[in-house]
C-alpha atoms as a PDB file:
ATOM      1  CA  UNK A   1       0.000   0.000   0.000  1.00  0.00           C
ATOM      2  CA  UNK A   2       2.903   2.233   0.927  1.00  0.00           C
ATOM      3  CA  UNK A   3       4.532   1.804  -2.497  1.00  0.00           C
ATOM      4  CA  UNK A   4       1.162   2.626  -4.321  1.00  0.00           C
ATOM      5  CA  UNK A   5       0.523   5.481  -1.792  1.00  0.00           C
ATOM      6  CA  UNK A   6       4.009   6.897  -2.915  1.00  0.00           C
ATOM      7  CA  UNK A   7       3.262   6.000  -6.894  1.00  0.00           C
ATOM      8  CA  UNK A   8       0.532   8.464  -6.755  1.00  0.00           C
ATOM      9  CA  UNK A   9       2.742  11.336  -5.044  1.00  0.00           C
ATOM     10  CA  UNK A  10       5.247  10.933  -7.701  1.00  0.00           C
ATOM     11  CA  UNK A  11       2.575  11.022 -10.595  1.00  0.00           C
ATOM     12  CA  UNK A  12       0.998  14.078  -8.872  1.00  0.00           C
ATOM     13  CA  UNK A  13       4.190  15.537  -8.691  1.00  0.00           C
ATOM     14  CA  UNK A  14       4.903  15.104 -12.262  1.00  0.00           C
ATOM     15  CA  UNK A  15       2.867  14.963 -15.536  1.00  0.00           C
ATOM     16  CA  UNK A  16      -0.575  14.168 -15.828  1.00  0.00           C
ATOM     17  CA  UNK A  17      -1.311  11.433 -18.112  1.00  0.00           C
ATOM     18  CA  UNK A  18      -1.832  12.259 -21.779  1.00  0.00           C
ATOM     19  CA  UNK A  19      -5.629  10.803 -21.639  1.00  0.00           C
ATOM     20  CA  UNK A  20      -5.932  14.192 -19.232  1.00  0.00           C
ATOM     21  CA  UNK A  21      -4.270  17.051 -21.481  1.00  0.00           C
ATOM     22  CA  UNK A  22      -4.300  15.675 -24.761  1.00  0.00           C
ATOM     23  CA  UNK A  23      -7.477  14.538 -27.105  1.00  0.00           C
ATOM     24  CA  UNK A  24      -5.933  11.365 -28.700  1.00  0.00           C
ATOM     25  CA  UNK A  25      -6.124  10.477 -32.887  1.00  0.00           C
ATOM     26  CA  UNK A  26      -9.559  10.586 -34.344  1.00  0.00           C
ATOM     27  CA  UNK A  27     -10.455   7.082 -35.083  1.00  0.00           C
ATOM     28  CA  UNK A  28     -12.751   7.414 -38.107  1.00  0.00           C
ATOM     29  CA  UNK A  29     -13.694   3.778 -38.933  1.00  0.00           C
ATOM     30  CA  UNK A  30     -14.825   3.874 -35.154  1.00  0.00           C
ATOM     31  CA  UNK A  31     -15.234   7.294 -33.594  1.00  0.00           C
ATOM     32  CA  UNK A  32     -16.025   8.166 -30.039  1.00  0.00           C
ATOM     33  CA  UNK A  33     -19.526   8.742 -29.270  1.00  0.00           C
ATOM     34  CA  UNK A  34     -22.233   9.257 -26.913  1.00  0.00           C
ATOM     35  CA  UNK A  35     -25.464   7.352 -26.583  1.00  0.00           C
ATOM     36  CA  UNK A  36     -28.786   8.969 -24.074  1.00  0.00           C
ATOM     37  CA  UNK A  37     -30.405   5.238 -22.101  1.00  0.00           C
ATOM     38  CA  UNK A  38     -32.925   4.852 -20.216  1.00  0.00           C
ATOM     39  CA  UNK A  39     -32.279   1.875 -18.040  1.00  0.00           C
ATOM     40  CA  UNK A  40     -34.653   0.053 -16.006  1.00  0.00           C
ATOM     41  CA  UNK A  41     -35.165   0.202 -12.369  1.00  0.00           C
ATOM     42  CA  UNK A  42     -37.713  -0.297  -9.904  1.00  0.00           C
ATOM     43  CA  UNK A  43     -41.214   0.406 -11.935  1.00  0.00           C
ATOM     44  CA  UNK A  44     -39.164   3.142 -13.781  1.00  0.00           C
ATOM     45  CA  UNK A  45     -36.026   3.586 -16.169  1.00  0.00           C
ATOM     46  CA  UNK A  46     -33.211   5.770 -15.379  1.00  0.00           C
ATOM     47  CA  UNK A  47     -31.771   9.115 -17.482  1.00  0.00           C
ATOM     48  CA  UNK A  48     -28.459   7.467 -18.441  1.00  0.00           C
ATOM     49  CA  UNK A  49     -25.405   8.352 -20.868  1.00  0.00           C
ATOM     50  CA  UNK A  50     -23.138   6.348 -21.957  1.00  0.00           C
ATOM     51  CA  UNK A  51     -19.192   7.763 -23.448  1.00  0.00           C
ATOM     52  CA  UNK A  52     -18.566   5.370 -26.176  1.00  0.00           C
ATOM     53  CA  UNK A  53     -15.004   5.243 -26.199  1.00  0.00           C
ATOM     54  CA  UNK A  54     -12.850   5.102 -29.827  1.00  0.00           C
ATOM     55  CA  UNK A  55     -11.545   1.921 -31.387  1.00  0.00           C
ATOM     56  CA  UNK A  56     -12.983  -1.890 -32.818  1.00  0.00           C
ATOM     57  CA  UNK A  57     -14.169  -4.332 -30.305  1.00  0.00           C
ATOM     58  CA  UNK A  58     -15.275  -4.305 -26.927  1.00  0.00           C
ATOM     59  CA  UNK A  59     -14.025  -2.000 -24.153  1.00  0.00           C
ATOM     60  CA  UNK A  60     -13.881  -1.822 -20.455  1.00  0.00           C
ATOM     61  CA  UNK A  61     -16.417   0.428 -18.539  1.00  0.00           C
ATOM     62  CA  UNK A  62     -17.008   2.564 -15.992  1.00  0.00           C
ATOM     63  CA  UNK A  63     -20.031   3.058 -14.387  1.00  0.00           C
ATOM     64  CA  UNK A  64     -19.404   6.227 -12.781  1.00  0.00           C
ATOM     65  CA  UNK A  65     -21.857   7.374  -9.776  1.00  0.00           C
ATOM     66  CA  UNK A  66     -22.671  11.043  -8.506  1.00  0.00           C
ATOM     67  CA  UNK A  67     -23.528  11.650  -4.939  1.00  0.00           C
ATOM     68  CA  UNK A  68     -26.372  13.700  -2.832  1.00  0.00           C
ATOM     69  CA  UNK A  69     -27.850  15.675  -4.967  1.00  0.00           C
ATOM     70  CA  UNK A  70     -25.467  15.313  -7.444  1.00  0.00           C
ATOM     71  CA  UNK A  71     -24.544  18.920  -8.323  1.00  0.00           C
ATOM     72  CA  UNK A  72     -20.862  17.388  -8.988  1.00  0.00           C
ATOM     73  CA  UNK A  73     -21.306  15.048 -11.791  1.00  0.00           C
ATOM     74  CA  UNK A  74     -17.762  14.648 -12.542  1.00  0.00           C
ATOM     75  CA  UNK A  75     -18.101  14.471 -16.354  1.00  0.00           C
ATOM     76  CA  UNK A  76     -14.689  16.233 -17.167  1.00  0.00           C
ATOM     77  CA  UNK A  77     -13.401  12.824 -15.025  1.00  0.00           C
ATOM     78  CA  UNK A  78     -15.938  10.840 -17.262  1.00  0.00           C
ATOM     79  CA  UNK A  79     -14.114  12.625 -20.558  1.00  0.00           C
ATOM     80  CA  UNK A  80     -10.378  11.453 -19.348  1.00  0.00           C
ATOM     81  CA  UNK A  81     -11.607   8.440 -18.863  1.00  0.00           C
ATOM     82  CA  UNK A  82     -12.847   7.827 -22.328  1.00  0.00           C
ATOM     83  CA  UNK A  83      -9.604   9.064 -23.815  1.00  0.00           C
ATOM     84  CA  UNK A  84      -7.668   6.458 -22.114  1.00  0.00           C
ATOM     85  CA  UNK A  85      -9.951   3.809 -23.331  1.00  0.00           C
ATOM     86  CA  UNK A  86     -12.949   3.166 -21.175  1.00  0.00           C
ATOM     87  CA  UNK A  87     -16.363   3.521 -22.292  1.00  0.00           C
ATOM     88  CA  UNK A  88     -18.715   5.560 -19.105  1.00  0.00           C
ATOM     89  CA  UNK A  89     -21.821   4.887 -17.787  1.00  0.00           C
ATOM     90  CA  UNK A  90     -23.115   7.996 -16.002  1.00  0.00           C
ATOM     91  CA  UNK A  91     -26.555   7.838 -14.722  1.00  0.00           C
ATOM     92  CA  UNK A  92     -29.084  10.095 -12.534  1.00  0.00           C
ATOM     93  CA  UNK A  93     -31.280   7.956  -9.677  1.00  0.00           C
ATOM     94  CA  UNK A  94     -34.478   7.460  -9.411  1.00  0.00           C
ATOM     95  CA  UNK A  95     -36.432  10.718  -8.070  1.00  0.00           C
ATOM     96  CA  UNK A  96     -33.257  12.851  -9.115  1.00  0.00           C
ATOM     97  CA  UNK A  97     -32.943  15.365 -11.942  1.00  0.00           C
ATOM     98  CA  UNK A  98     -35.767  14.207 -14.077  1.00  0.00           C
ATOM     99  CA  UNK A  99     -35.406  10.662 -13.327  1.00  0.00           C
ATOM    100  CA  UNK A 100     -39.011   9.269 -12.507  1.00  0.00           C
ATOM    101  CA  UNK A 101     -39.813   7.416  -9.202  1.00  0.00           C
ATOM    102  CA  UNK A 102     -38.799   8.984  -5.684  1.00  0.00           C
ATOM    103  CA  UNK A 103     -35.240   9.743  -4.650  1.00  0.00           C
ATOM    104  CA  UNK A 104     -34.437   7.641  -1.646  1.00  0.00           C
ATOM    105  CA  UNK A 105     -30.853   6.279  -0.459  1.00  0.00           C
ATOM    106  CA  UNK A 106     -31.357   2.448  -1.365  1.00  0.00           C
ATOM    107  CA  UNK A 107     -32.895   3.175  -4.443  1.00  0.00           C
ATOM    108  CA  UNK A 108     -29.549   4.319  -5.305  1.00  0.00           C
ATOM    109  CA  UNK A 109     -27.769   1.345  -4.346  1.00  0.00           C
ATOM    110  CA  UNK A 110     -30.079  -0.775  -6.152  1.00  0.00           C
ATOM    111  CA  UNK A 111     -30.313   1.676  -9.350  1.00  0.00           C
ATOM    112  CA  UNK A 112     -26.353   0.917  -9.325  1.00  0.00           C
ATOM    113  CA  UNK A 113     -27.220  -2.626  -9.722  1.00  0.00           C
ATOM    114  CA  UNK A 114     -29.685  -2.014 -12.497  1.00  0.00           C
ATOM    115  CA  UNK A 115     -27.019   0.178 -13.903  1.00  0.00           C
ATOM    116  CA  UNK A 116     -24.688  -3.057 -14.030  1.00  0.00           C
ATOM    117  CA  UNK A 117     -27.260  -5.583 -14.942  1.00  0.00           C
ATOM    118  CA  UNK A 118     -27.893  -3.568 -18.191  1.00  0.00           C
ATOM    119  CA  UNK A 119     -24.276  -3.717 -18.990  1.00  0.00           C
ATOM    120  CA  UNK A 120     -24.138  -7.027 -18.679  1.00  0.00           C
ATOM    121  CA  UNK A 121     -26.842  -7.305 -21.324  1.00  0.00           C
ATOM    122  CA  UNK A 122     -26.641  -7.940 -24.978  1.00  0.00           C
ATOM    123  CA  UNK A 123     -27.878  -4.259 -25.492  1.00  0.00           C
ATOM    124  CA  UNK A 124     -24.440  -3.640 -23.871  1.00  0.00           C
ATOM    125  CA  UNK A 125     -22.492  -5.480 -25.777  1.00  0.00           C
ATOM    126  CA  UNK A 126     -23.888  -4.045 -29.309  1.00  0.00           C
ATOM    127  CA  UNK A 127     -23.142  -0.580 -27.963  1.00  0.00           C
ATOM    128  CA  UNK A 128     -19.303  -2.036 -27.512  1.00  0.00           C
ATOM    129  CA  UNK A 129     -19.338  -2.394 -23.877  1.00  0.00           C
ATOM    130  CA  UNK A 130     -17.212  -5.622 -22.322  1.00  0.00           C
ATOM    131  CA  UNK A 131     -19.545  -6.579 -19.749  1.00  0.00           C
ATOM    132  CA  UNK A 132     -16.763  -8.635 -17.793  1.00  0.00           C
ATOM    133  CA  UNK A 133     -14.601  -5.850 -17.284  1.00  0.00           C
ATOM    134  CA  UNK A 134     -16.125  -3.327 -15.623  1.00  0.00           C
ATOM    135  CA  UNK A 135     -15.692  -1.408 -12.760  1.00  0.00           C
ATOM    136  CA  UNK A 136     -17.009   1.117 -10.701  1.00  0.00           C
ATOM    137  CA  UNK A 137     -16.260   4.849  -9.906  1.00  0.00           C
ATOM    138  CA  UNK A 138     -18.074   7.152  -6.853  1.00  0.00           C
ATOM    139  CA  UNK A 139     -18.121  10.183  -5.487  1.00  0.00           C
ATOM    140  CA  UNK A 140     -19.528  11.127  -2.174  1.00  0.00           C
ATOM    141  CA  UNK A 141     -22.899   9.398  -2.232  1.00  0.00           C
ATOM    142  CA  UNK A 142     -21.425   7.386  -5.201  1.00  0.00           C
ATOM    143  CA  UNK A 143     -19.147   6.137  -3.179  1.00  0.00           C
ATOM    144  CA  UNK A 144     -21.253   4.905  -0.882  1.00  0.00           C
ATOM    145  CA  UNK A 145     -22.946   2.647  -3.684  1.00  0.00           C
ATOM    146  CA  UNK A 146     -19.605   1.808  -5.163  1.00  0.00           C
ATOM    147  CA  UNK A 147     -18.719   0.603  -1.766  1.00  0.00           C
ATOM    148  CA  UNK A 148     -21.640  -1.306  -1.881  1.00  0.00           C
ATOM    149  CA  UNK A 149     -20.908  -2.682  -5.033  1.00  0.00           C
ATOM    150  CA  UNK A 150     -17.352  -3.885  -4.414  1.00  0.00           C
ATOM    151  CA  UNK A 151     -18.920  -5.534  -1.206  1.00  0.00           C
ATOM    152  CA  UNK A 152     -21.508  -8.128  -3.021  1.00  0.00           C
ATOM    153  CA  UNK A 153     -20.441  -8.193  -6.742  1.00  0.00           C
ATOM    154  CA  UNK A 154     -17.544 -10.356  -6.969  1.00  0.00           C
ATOM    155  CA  UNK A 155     -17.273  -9.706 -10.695  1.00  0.00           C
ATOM    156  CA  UNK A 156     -16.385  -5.600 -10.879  1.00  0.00           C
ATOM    157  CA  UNK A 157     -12.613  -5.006 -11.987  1.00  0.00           C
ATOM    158  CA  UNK A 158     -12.370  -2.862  -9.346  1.00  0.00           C
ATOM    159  CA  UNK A 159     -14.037  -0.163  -6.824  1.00  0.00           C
ATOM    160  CA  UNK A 160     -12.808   3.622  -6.552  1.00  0.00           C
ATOM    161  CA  UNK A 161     -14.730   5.605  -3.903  1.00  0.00           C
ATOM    162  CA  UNK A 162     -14.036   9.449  -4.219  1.00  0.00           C
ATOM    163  CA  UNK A 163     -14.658  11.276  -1.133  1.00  0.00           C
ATOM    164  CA  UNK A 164     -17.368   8.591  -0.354  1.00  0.00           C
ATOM    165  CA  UNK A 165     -20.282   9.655   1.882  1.00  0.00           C
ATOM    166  CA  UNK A 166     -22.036   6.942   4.131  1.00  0.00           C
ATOM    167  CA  UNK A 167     -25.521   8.181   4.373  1.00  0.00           C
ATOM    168  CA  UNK A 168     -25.778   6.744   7.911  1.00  0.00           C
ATOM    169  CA  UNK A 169     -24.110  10.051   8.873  1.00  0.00           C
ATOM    170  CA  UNK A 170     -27.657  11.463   9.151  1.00  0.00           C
ATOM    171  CA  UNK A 171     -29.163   8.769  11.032  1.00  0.00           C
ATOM    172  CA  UNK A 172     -28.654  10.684  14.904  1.00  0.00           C
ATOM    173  CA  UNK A 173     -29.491  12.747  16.266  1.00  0.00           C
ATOM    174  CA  UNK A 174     -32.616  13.565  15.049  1.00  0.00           C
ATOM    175  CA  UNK A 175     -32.788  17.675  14.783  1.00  0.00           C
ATOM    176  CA  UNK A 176     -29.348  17.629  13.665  1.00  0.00           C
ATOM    177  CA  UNK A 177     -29.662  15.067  10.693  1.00  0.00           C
ATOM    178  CA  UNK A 178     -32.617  16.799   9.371  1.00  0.00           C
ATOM    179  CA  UNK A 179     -31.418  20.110   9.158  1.00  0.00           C
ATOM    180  CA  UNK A 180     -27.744  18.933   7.269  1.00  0.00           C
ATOM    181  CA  UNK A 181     -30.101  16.803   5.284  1.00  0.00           C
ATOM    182  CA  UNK A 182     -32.088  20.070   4.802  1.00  0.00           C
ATOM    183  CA  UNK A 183     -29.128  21.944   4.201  1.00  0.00           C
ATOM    184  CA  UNK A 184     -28.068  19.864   0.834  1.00  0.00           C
ATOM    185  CA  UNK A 185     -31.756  19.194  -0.077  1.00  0.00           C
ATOM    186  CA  UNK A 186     -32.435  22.528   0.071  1.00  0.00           C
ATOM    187  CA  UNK A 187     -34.387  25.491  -1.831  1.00  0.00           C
ATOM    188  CA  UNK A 188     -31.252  25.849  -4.266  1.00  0.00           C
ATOM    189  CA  UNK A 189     -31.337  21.946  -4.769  1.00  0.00           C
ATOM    190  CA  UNK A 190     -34.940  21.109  -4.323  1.00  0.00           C
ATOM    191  CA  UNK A 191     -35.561  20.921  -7.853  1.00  0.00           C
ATOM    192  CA  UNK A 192     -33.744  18.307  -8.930  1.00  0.00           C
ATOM    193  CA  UNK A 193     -35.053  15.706  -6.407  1.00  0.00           C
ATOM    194  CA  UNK A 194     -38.845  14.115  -6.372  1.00  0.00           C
ATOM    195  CA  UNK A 195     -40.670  12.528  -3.933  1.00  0.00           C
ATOM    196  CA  UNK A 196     -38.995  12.580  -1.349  1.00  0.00           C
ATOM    197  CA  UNK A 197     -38.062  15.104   1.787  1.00  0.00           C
ATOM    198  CA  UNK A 198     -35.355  15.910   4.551  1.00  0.00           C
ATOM    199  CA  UNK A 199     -37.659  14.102   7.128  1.00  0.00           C
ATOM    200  CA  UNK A 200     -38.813  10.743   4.610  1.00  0.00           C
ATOM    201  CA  UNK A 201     -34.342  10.551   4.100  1.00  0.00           C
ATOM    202  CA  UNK A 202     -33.479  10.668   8.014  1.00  0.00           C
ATOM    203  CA  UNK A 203     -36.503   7.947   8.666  1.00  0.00           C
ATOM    204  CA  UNK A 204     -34.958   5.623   6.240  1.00  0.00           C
ATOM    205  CA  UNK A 205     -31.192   5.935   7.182  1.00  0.00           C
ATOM    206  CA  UNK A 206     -32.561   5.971  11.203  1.00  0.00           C
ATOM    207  CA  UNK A 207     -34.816   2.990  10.368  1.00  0.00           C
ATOM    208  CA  UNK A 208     -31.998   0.871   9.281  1.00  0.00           C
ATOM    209  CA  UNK A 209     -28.510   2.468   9.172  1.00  0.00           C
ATOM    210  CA  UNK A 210     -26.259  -0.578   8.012  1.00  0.00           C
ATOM    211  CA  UNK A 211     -26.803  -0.681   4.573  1.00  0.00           C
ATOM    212  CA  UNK A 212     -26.003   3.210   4.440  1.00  0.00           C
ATOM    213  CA  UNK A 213     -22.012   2.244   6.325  1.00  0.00           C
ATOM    214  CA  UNK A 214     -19.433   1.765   3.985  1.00  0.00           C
ATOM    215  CA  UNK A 215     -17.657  -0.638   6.453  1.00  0.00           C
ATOM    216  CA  UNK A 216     -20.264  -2.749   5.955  1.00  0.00           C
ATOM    217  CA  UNK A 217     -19.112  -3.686   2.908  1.00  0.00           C
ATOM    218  CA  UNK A 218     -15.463  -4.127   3.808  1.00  0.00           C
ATOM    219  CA  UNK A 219     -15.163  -7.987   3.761  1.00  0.00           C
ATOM    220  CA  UNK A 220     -16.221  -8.468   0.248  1.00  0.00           C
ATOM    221  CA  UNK A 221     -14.348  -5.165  -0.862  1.00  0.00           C
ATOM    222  CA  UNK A 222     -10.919  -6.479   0.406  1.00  0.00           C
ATOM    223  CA  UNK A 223     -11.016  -9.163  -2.446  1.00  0.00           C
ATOM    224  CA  UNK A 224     -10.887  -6.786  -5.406  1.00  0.00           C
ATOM    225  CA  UNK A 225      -8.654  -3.465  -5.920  1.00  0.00           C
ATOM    226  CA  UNK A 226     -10.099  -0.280  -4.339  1.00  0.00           C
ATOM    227  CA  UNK A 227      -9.471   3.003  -4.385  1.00  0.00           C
ATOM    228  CA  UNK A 228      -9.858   5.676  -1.948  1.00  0.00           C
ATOM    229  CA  UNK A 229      -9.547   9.280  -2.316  1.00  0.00           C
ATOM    230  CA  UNK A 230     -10.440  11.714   0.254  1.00  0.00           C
ATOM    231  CA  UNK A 231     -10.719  15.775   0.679  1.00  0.00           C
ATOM    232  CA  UNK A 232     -10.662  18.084   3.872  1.00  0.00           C
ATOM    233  CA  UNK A 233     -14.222  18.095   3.673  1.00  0.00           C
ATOM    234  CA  UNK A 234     -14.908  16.342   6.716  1.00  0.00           C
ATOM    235  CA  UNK A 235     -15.315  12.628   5.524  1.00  0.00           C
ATOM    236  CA  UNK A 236     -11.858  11.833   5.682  1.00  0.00           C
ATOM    237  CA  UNK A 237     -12.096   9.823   8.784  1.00  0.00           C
ATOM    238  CA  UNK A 238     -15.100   7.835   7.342  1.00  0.00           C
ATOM    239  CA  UNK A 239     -12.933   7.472   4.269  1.00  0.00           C
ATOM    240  CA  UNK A 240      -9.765   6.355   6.605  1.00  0.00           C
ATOM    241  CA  UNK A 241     -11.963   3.723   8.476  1.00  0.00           C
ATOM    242  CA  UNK A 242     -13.213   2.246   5.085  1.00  0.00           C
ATOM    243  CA  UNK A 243      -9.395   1.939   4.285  1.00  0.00           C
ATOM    244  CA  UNK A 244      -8.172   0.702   7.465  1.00  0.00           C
ATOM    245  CA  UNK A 245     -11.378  -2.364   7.342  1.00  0.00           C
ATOM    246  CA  UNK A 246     -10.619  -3.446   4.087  1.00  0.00           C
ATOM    247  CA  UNK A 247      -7.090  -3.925   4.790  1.00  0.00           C
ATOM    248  CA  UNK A 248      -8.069  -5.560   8.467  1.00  0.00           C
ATOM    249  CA  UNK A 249     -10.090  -8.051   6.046  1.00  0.00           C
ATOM    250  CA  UNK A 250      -7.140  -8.788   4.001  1.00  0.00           C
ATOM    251  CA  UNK A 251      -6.974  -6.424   1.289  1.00  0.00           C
ATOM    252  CA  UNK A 252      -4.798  -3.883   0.019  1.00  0.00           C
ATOM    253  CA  UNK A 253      -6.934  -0.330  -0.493  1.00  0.00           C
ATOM    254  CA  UNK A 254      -4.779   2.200  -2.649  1.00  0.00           C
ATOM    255  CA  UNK A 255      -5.171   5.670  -0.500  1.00  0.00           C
ATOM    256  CA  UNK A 256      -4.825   9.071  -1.415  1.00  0.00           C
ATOM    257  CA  UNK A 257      -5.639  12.433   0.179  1.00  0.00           C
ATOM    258  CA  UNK A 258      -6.060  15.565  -1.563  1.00  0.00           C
ATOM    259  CA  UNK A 259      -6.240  18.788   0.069  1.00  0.00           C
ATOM    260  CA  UNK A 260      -9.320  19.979  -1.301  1.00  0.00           C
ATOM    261  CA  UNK A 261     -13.155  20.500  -0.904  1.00  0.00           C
ATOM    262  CA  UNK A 262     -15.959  18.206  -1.598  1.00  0.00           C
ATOM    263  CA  UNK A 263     -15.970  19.002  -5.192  1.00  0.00           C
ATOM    264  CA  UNK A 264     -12.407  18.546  -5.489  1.00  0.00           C
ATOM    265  CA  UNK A 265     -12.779  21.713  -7.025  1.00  0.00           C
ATOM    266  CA  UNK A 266      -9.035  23.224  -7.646  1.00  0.00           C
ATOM    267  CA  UNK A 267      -7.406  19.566  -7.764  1.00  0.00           C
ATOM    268  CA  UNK A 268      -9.588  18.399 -11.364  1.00  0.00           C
ATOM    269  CA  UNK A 269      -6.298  17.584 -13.028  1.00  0.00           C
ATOM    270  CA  UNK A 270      -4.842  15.831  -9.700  1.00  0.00           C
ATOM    271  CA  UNK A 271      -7.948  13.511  -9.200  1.00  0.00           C
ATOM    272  CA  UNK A 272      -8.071  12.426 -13.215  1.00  0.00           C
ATOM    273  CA  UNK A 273      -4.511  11.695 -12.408  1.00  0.00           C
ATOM    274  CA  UNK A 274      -5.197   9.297  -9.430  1.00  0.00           C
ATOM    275  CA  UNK A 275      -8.458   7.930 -11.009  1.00  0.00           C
ATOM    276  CA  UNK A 276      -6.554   7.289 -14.087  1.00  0.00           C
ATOM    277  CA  UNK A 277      -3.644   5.236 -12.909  1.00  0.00           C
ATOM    278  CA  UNK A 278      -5.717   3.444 -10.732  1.00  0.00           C
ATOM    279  CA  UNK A 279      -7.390   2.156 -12.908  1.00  0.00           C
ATOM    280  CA  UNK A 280      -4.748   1.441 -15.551  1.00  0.00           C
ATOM    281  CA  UNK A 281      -3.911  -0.606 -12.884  1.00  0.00           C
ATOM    282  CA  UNK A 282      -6.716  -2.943 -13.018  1.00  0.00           C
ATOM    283  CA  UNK A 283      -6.860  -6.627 -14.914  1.00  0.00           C
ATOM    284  CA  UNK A 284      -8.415  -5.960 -18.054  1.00  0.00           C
ATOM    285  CA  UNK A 285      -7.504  -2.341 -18.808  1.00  0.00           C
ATOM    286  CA  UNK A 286      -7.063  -1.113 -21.724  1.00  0.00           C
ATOM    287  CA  UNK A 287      -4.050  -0.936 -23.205  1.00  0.00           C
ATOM    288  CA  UNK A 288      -4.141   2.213 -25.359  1.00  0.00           C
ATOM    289  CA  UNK A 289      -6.469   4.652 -25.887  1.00  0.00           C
ATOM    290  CA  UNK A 290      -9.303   2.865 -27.657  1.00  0.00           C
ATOM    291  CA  UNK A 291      -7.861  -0.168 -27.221  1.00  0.00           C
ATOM    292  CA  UNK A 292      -9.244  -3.466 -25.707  1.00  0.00           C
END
């Protein structure tokens, strides 16, 4: 882990990969492209994209997962990805930003298993998508699903959690949870969620907190890569303890810490840079850009 830790320091400190400054040849025969889904979930389908990366054949994928409410949607980290070679799925939960259904926390771990399920279909696979290399990508309440993810899908490449946000955190105390819950879900944000409110999100979490802890998840996460990246935002102990169980459970978590916000927002080029050889790092990658 140490000589990982100290791989990404010396890539920080250095270039950034080309796939993050440079656009790479224009592949005419098969071009990069971008296809709107709508996959199904629940009794609904979910607003998807997917970044159909350049080149013949089939490609690795990402699905990569926003958080609470999603204002970050990490697309420029979507783009870099593409140009080294992975197609992106990118999605928007149920109840969120035009998404039918109501938002709720584990209808977003179990739209992230719809999410996978589809590319594991045939419609997948036309679209040029390698449905046994895939793995998944998270920020904040992304994380938490990718978490999830890593924990009970034995078959994902890999799981990168990005400043990742267990929603037990506003399980207790009451008054407290539902005003930060308030807070993000708030008149600015309001908007892009449905059916749901500050008081319907702390009753789930409070009802049942486990399946909202990213430790619980650890076990089955030690037995694939992970990444974890964390901010000065106030998660990095949750982050830390994440880490720290997965290793306690045998594995080997790759650990970085930027000093940043939540939205990583002056360390864009640093993050593609982590996220990037991470998951060059994976079985399966690619092995140029728009290569299989």
């Amino acid at each position: 882990m140490i000589a990982a830790f100290l791989a990404c320091i010396a890539l920080l400190q250095g270039d950034a990969p080309a796939a993050v400054t440079r656009d790479p040849p224009k592949d005419t025969a098969h071009p990069a492209a971008m296809k709107a889904l709508a996959i199904p979930s629940g009794a609904t389908s979910l607003n998807a994209v997917l970044y159909t990366t350049a080149g013949a054949g089939l490609h690795p994928t990402v699905l990569l997962l926003h958080g609470f409410p999603g204002n970050e949607q990490n697309l420029d980290l979507a783009q870099a990805m593409r140009r080294a070679g992975w197609d992106v799925l990118t999605l928007h939960y149920r109840g969120s930003w035009g998404t039918p259904g109501d938002f709720r926390f584990r209808h977003g771990l179990e739209d992230a298993d719809a999410a996978l399920a589809w590319l594991r279909r045939p419609a997948a696979r036309a679209a040029g998508v390698d449905g046994a290399r895939i793995a998944v990508v998270g920020h904040s309440m992304g994380g938490m699903a990718t978490a999830y993810e890593a924990g009970h899908d034995p078959a994902i490449l890999g799981a990168g959690l990005i400043s990742a946000a267990g929603m037990n955190l506003f399980s207790s105390p009451k008054a407290k949870a539902i005003r930060a819950l308030g807070d993000e879900y708030g008149a600015a944000t309001m908007h892009t969620l449905a059916g749901t409110t500050p008081e319907a999100l702390y009753a789930e979490v409070a009802a049942d907190p486990k399946p909202f802890m990213l430790n619980t998840y650890a076990v089955g996460a030690a037995r694939k890569p992970v990444l974890v990246v964390s901010a000065d935002d106030g998660l990095r102990s949750v982050d830390d303890s994440f880490a720290a169980a997965v290793a306690a459970s045998g594995g080997s978590p790759r650990q970085v810490h930027l000093a940043t916000d939540h939205s990583y927002s002056d360390k864009r080029i640093a993050l593609e840079t982590v996220v990037l050889d991470w998951l060059a790092s994976l079985p399966g990658a690619p092995t140029k850009p728009g290569g299989a």
